[in-house]
C-alpha atoms as a PDB file:
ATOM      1  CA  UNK A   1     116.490  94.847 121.403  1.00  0.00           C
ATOM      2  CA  UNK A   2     115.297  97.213 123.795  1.00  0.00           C
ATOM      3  CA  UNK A   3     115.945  96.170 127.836  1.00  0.00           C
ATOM      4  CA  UNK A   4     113.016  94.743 129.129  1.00  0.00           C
ATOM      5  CA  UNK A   5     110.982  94.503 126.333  1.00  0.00           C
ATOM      6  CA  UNK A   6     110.807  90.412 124.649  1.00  0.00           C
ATOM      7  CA  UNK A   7     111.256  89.967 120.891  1.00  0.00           C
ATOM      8  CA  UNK A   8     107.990  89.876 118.871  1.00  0.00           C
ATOM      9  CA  UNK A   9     107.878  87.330 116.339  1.00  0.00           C
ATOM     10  CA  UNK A  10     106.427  87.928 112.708  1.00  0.00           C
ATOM     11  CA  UNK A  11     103.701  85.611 112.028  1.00  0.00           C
ATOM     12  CA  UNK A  12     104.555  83.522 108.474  1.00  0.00           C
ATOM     13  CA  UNK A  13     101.220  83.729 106.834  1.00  0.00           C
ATOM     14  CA  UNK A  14     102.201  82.994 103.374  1.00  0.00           C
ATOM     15  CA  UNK A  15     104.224  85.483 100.662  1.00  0.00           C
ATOM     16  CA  UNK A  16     100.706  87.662 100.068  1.00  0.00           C
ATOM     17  CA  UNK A  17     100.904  88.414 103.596  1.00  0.00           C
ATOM     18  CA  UNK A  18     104.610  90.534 103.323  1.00  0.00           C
ATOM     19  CA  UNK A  19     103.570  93.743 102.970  1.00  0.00           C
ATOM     20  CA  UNK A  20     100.913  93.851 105.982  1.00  0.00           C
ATOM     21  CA  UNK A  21     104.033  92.056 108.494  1.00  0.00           C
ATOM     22  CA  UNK A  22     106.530  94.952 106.976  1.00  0.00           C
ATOM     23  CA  UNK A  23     103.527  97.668 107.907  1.00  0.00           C
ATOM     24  CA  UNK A  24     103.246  96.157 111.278  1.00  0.00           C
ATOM     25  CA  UNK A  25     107.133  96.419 112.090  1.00  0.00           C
ATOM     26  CA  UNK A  26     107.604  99.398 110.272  1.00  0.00           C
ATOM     27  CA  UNK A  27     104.510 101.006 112.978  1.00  0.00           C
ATOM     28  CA  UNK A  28     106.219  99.227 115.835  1.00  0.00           C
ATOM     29  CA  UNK A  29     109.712 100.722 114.911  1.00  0.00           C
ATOM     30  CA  UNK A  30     108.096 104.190 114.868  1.00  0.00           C
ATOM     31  CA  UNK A  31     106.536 103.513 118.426  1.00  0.00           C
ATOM     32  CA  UNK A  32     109.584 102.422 119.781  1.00  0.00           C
ATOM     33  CA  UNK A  33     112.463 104.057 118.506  1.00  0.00           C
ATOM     34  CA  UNK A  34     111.937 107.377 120.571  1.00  0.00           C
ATOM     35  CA  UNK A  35     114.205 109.497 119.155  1.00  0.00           C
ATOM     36  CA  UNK A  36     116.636 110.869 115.548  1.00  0.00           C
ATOM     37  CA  UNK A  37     119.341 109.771 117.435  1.00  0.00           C
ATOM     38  CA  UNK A  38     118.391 106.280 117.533  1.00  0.00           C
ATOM     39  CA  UNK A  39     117.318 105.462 113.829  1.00  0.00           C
ATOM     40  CA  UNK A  40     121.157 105.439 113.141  1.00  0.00           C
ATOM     41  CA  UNK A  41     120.919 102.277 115.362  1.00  0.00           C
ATOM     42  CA  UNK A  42     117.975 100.826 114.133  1.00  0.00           C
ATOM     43  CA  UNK A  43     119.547 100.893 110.497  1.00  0.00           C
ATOM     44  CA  UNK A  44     122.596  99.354 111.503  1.00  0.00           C
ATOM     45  CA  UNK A  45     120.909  96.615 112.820  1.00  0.00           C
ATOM     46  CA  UNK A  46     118.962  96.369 109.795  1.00  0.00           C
ATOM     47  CA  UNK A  47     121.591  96.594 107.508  1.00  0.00           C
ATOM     48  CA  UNK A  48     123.002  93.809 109.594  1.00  0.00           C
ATOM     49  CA  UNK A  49     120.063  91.574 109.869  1.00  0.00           C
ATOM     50  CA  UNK A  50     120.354  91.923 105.779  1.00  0.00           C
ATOM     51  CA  UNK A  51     123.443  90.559 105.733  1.00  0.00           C
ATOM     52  CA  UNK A  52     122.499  87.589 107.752  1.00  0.00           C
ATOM     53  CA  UNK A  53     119.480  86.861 105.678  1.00  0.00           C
ATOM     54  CA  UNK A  54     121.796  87.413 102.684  1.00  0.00           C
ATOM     55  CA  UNK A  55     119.241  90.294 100.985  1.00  0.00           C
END
């Protein structure tokens, strides 16, 4: 999570409704992640969020 910033919650509209919530993160990742350097990060976290889901 970035400092100061609060988590954002995905809304749970129903399974139809995926693709537009993975649009919406995907656009927020691209705001915030400012940098190359950081999307090594970002994937880890991913990858580990993946695990925890068990995807």
């Amino acid at each position: 999570m970035l400092e100061g910033m609060e988590p954002r919650e995905m809304p749970d509209a129903g399974m139809f409704a995926a693709a537009d919530q993975i649009t919406v993160a995907v656009h927020d990742l691209a705001v915030v992640i400012p940098s190359a350097a950081d999307v090594d990060d970002a994937v880890r976290l991913v990858e580990e969020a993946q695990k925890r889901a068990g995807v």
